[in-house]
Protein backbone atom coordinates (compact mmCIF):
# COMPACT_ATOMS: atom_id res chain seq x y z
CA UNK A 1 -66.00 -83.77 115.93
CA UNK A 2 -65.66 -84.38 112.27
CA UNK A 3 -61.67 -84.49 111.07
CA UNK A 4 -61.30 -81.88 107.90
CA UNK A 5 -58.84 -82.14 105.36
CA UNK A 6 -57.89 -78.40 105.58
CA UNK A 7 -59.06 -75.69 108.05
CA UNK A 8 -58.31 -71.95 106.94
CA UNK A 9 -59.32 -69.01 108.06
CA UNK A 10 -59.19 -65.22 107.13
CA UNK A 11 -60.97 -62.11 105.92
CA UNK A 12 -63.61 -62.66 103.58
CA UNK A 13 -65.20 -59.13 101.82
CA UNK A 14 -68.28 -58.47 99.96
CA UNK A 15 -67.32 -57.79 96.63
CA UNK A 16 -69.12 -55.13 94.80
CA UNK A 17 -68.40 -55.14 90.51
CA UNK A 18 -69.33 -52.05 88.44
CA UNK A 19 -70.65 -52.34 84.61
CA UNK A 20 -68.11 -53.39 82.69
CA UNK A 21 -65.21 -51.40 80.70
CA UNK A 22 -66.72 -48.28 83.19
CA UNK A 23 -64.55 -46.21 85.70
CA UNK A 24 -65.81 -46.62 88.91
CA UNK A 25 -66.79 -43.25 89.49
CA UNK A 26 -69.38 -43.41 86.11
CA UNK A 27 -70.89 -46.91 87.43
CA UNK A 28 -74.17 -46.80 88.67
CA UNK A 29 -74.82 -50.63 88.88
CA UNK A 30 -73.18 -53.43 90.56
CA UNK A 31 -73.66 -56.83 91.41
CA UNK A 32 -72.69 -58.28 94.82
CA UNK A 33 -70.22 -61.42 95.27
CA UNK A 34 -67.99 -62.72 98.04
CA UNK A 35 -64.26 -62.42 97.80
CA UNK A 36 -61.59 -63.54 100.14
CA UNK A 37 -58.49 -65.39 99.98
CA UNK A 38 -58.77 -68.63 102.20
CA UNK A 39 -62.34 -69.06 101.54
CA UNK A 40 -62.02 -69.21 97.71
CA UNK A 41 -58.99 -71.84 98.66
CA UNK A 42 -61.74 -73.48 101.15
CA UNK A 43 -64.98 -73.40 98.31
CA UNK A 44 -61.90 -74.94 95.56
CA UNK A 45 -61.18 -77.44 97.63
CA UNK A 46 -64.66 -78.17 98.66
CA UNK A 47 -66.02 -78.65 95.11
CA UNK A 48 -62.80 -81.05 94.19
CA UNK A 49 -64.68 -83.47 96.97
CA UNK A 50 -62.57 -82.57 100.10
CA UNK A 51 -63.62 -81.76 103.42
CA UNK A 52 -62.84 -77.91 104.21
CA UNK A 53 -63.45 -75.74 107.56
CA UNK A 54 -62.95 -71.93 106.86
CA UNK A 55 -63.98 -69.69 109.96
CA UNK A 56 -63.30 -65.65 109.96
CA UNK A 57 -64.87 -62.94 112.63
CA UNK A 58 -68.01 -61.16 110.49
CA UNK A 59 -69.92 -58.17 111.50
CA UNK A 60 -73.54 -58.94 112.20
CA UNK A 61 -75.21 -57.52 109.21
CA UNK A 62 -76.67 -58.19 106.45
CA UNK A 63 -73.15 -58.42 104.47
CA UNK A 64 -71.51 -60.57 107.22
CA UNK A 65 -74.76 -63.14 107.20
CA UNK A 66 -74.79 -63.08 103.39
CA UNK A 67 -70.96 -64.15 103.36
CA UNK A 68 -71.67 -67.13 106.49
CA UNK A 69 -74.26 -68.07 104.15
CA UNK A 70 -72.98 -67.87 100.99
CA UNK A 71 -69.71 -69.94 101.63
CA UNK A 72 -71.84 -72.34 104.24
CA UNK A 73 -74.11 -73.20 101.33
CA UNK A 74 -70.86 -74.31 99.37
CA UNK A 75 -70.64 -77.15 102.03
CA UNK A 76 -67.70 -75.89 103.37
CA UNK A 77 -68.12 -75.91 106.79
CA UNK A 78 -68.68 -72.96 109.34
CA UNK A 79 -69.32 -73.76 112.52
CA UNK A 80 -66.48 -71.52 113.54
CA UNK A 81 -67.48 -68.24 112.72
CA UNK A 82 -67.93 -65.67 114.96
CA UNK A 83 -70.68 -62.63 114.57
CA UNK A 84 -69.44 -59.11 116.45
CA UNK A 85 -71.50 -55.80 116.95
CA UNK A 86 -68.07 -54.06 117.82
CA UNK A 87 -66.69 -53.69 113.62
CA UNK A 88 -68.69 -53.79 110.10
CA UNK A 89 -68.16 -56.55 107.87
CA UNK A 90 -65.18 -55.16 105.01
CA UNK A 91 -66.61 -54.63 101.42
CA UNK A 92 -64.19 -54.25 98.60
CA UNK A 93 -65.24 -52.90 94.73
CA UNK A 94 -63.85 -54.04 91.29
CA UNK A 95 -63.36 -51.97 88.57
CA UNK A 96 -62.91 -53.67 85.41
CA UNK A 97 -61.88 -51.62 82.86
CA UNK A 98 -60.65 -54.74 80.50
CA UNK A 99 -59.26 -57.74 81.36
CA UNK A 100 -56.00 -56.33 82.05
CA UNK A 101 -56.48 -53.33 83.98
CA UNK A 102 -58.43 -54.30 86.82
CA UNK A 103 -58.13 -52.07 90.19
CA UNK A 104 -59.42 -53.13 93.29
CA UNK A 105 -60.69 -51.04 96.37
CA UNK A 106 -60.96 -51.71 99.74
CA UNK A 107 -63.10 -50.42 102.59
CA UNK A 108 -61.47 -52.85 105.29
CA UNK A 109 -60.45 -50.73 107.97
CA UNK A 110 -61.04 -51.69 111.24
CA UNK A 111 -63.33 -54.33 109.74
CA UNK A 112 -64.79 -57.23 112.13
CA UNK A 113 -62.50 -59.81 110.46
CA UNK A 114 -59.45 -57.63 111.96
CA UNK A 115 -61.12 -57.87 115.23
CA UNK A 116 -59.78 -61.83 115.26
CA UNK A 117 -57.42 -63.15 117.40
CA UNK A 118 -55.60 -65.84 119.11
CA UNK A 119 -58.81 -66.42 122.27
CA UNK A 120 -60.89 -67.05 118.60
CA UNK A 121 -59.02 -70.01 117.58
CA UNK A 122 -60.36 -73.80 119.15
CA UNK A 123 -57.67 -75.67 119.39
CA UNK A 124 -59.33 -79.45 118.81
CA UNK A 125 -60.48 -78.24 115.35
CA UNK A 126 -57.39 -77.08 114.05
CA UNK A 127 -55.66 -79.91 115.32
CA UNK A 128 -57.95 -82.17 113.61
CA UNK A 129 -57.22 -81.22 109.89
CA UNK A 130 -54.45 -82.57 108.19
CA UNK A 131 -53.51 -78.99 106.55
CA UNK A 132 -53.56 -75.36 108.04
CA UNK A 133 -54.17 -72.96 105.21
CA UNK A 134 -52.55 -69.52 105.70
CA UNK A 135 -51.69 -66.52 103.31
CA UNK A 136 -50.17 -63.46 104.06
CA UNK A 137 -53.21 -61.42 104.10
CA UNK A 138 -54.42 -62.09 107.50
CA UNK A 139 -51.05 -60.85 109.41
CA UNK A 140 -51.33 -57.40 107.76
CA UNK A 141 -54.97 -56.86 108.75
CA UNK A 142 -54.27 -56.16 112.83
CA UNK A 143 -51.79 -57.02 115.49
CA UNK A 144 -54.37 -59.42 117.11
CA UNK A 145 -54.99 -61.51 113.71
CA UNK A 146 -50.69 -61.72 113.56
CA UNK A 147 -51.01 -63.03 117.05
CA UNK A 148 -53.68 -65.16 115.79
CA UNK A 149 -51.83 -66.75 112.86
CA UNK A 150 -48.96 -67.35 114.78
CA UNK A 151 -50.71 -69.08 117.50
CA UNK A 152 -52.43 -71.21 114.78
CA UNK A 153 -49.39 -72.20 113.67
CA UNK A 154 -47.95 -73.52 117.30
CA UNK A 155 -51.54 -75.18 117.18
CA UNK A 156 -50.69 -76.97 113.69
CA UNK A 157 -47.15 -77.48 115.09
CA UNK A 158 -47.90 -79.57 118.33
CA UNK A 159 -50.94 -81.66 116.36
CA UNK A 160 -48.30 -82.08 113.54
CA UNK A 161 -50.74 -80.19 111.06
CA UNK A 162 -48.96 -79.66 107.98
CA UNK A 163 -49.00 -76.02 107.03
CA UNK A 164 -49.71 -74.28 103.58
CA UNK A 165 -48.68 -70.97 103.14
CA UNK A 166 -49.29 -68.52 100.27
CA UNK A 167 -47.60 -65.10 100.94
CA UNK A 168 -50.02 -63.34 99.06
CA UNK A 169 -48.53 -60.21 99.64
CA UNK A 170 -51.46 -57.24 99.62
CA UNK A 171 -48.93 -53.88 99.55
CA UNK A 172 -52.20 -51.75 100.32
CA UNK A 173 -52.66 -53.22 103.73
CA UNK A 174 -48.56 -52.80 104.69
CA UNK A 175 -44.96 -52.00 103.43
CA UNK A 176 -42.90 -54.64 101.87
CA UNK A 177 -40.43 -53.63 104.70
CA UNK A 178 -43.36 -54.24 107.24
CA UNK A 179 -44.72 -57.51 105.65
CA UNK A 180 -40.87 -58.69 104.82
CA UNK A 181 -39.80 -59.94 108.39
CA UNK A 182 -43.21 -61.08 109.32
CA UNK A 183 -43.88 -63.37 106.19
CA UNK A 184 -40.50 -64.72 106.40
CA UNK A 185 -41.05 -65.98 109.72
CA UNK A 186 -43.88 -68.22 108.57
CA UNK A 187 -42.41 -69.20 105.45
CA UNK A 188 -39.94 -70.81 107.85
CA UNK A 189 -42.29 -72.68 109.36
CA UNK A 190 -44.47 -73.86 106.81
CA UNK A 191 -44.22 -77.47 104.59
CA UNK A 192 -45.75 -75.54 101.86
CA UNK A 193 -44.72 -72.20 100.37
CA UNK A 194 -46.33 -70.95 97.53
CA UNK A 195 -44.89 -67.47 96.28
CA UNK A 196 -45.37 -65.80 93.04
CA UNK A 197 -42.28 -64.64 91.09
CA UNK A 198 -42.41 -61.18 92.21
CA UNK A 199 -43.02 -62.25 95.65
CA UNK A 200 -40.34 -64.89 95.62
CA UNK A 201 -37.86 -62.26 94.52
CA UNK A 202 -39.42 -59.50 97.40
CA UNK A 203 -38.88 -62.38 99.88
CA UNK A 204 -35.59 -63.74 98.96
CA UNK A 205 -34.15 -60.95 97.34
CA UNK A 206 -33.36 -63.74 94.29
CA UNK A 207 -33.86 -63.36 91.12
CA UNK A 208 -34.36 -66.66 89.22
CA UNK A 209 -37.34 -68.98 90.63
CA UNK A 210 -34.06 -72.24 90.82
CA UNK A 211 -32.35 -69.24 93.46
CA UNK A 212 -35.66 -68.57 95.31
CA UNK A 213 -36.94 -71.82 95.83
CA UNK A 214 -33.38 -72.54 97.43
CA UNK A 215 -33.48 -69.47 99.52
CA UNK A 216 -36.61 -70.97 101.13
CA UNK A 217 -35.23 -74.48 101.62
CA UNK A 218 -34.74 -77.89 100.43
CA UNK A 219 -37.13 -79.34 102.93
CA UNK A 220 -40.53 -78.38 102.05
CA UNK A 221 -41.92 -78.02 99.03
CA UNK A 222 -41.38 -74.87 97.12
CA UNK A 223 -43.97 -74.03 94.71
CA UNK A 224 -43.23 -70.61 92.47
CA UNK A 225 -45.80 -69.37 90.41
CA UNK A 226 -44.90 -68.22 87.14
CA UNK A 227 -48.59 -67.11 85.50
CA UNK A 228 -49.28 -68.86 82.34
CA UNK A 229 -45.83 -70.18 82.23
CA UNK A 230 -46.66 -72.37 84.27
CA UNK A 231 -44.53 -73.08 87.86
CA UNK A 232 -41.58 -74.37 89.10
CA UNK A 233 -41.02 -76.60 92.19
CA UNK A 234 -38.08 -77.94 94.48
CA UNK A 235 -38.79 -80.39 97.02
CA UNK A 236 -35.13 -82.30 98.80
CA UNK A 237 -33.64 -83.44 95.81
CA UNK A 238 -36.58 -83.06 93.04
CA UNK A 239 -37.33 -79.92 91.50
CA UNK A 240 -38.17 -79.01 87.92
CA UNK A 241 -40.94 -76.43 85.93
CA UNK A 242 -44.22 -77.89 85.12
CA UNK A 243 -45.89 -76.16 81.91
CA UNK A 244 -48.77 -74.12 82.27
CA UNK A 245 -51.95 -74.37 80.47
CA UNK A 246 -53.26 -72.01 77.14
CA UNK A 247 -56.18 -69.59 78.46
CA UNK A 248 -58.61 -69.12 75.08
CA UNK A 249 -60.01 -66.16 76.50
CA UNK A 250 -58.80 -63.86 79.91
CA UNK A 251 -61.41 -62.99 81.47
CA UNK A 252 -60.58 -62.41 85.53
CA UNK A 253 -57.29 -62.91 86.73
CA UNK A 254 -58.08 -62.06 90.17
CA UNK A 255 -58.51 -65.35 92.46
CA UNK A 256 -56.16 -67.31 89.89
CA UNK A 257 -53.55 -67.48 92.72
CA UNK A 258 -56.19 -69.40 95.12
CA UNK A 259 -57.25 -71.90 92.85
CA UNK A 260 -53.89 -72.85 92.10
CA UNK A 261 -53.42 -73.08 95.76
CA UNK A 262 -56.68 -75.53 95.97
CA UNK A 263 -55.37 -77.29 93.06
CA UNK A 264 -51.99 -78.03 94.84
CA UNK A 265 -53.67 -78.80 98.31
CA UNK A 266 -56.16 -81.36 96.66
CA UNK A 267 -53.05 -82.87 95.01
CA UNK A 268 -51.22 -83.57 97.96
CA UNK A 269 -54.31 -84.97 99.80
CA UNK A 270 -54.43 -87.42 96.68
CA UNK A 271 -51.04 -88.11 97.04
CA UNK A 272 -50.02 -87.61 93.85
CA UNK A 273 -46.67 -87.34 92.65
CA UNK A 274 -45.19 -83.55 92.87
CA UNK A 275 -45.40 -82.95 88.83
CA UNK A 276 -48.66 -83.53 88.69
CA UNK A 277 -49.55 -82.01 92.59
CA UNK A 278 -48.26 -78.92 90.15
CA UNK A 279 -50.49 -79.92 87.19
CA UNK A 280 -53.55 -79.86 88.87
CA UNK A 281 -52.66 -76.31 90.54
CA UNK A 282 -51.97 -75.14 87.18
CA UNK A 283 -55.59 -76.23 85.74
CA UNK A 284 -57.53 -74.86 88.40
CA UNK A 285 -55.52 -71.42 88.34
CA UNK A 286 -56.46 -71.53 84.37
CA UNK A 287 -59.95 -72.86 84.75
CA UNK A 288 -60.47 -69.74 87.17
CA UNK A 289 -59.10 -66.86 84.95
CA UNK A 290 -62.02 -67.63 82.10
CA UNK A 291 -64.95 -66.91 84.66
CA UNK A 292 -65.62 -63.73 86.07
CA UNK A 293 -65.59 -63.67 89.87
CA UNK A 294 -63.54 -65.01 92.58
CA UNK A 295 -64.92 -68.19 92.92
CA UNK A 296 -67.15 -68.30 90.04
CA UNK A 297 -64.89 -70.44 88.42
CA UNK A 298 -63.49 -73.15 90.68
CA UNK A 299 -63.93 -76.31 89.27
CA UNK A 300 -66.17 -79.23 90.58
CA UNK A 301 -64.10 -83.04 90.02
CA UNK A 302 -65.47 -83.53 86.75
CA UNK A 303 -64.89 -79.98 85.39
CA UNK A 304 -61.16 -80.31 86.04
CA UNK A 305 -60.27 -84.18 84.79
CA UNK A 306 -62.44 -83.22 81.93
CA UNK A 307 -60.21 -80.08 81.45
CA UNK A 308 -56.76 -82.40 82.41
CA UNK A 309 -57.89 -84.48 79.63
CA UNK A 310 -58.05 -81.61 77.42
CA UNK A 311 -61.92 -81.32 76.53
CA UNK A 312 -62.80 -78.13 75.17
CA UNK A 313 -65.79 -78.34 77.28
CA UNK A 314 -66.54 -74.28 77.42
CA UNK A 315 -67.12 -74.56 73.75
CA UNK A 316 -69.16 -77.31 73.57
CA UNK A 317 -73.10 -77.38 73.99
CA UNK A 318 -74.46 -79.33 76.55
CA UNK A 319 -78.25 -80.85 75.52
């Protein structure tokens, strides 16, 4: 069996767009995409040239095929997924009425994805990757995917997979007093934690990103993202803020947060030092925001040194 870098896993949707700067409700067009938390980390982290398993339970239809496909084709690998008759595959819509006001939909109900759970998991694949992937999105879908994550986790645990964890807090699917006890529980056991400020402060009850990152503890690394501020981090003894990166022209903020987290995986599977581990999540994250889409915009290698290096490259023409 072939070792991955990182194995995730979680609900991926169809995403359908209206026209843009329309209310939903006036659209009559739309154009079909993928979206899903741990596969736009697993596609990010596929085009930066690492080795990436993503698995999920999809209905078998036409939207649960096109997603297999779609995120197969990216050369992440698949081999994991599991088809069901008993649940549709979820479908979410966008509505875009500028850049800024963007409301999302879901129809995710009793969706196939939320069908997963712990007799999905193998064992010997998980335990083969050097990172386990999580967000909090996958808990609040069912009590069997909970059971799931948490059993991937004593997987990680006995292989000594190092964990990643992205809280990712979606208040449509559950109450902040629901997700609370639950996300703190695998905060606690992850290397990794990557909250956003408002997240940080839901979690810790903190205010300041110094008082969260301490709330979570001094031995893993503590990555809070502060938009296009930029971060701060705290790992033992280190800690500091590491500048974010000018954005000519907002486009799609949605899918900024799993970039970063691509950005910071591929860092640490470089080994670089934490600064720039922080760096390269912060390029990604602002690579992703000037391309419509949730994974649209992920970087290949090239596209992000060039953009490290500060190339204008979107600006330029290619011949």
């Amino acid at each position: 069996m072939k070792e991955l870098d990182v194995v995730t896993f979680g609900e991926t949707m169809v995403l359908l767009t209206s026209e843009p700067m329309t209310p939903l409700e006036y659209s009559s067009h739309f154009y079909k995409q993928i979206g899903g938390a741990e596969s736009n980390v697993a596609i990010g982290l596929q085009r930066l040239g690492h080795s990436v398993g993503w698995f999920s339970k999809l209905g078998n239809d036409p939207f649960g095929r096109y997603i297999h496909k779609f995120v197969r084709g990216e050369g992440v690998d698949t081999s994991r997924c599991i088809y069901t008759d008993e649940a549709p595959t979820g479908i979410f819509f966008k509505e875009k009425r500028s850049s800024t006001d963007i409301k999302v939909y879901y129809y995710r109900k009793q969706s196939a994805a939320s069908l997963l759970s712990p007799d999905d998991l193998d064992e010997e694949y998980i335990g083969r990757a050097k990172f386990l992937h999580l967000t909090g999105i996958t808990p609040a879908l069912s009590l069997s995917c909970r059971e799931a994550v948490f059993k991937a986790i004593e997987i990680a645990k006995k292989y000594k997979v190092k964990i990643v964890f992205d809280p990712n807090i979606r208040l449509k699917l559950w109450t902040l007093e629901e997700a609370r006890p639950v996300l703190l529980v695998i905060a606690a056991e992850a290397d990794v934690v990557l909250p956003g400020l408002d997240e940080g402060e839901w979690l810790s009850g903190r205010n300041t990103p110094e008082e969260i990152a301490r709330f979570f503890g001094n031995e893993k690394l503590v990555i809070i993202k502060l938009g296009e501020q930029g971060a701060y981090y705290r790992f033992k003894c280190e800690s500091g803020y590491v500048k974010g990166f000018a954005v000519p022209q907002l486009v799609d903020p949605v899918g900024a947060g799993d970039g970063f987290a691509a950005g910071v995986i591929s860092g640490l599977l470089r080994n670089e030092s934490i600064p720039d581990v922080v760096k390269r999540g912060n390029a990604v994250g602002a690579i992703v925001v000037g391309i419509n889409g949730d994974v649209e915009g992920l970087p290949n290698e090239g596209e992000l040194e060039e953009f490290l290096q500060g190339a204008v490259h979107h600006r330029d023409v290619k011949r």
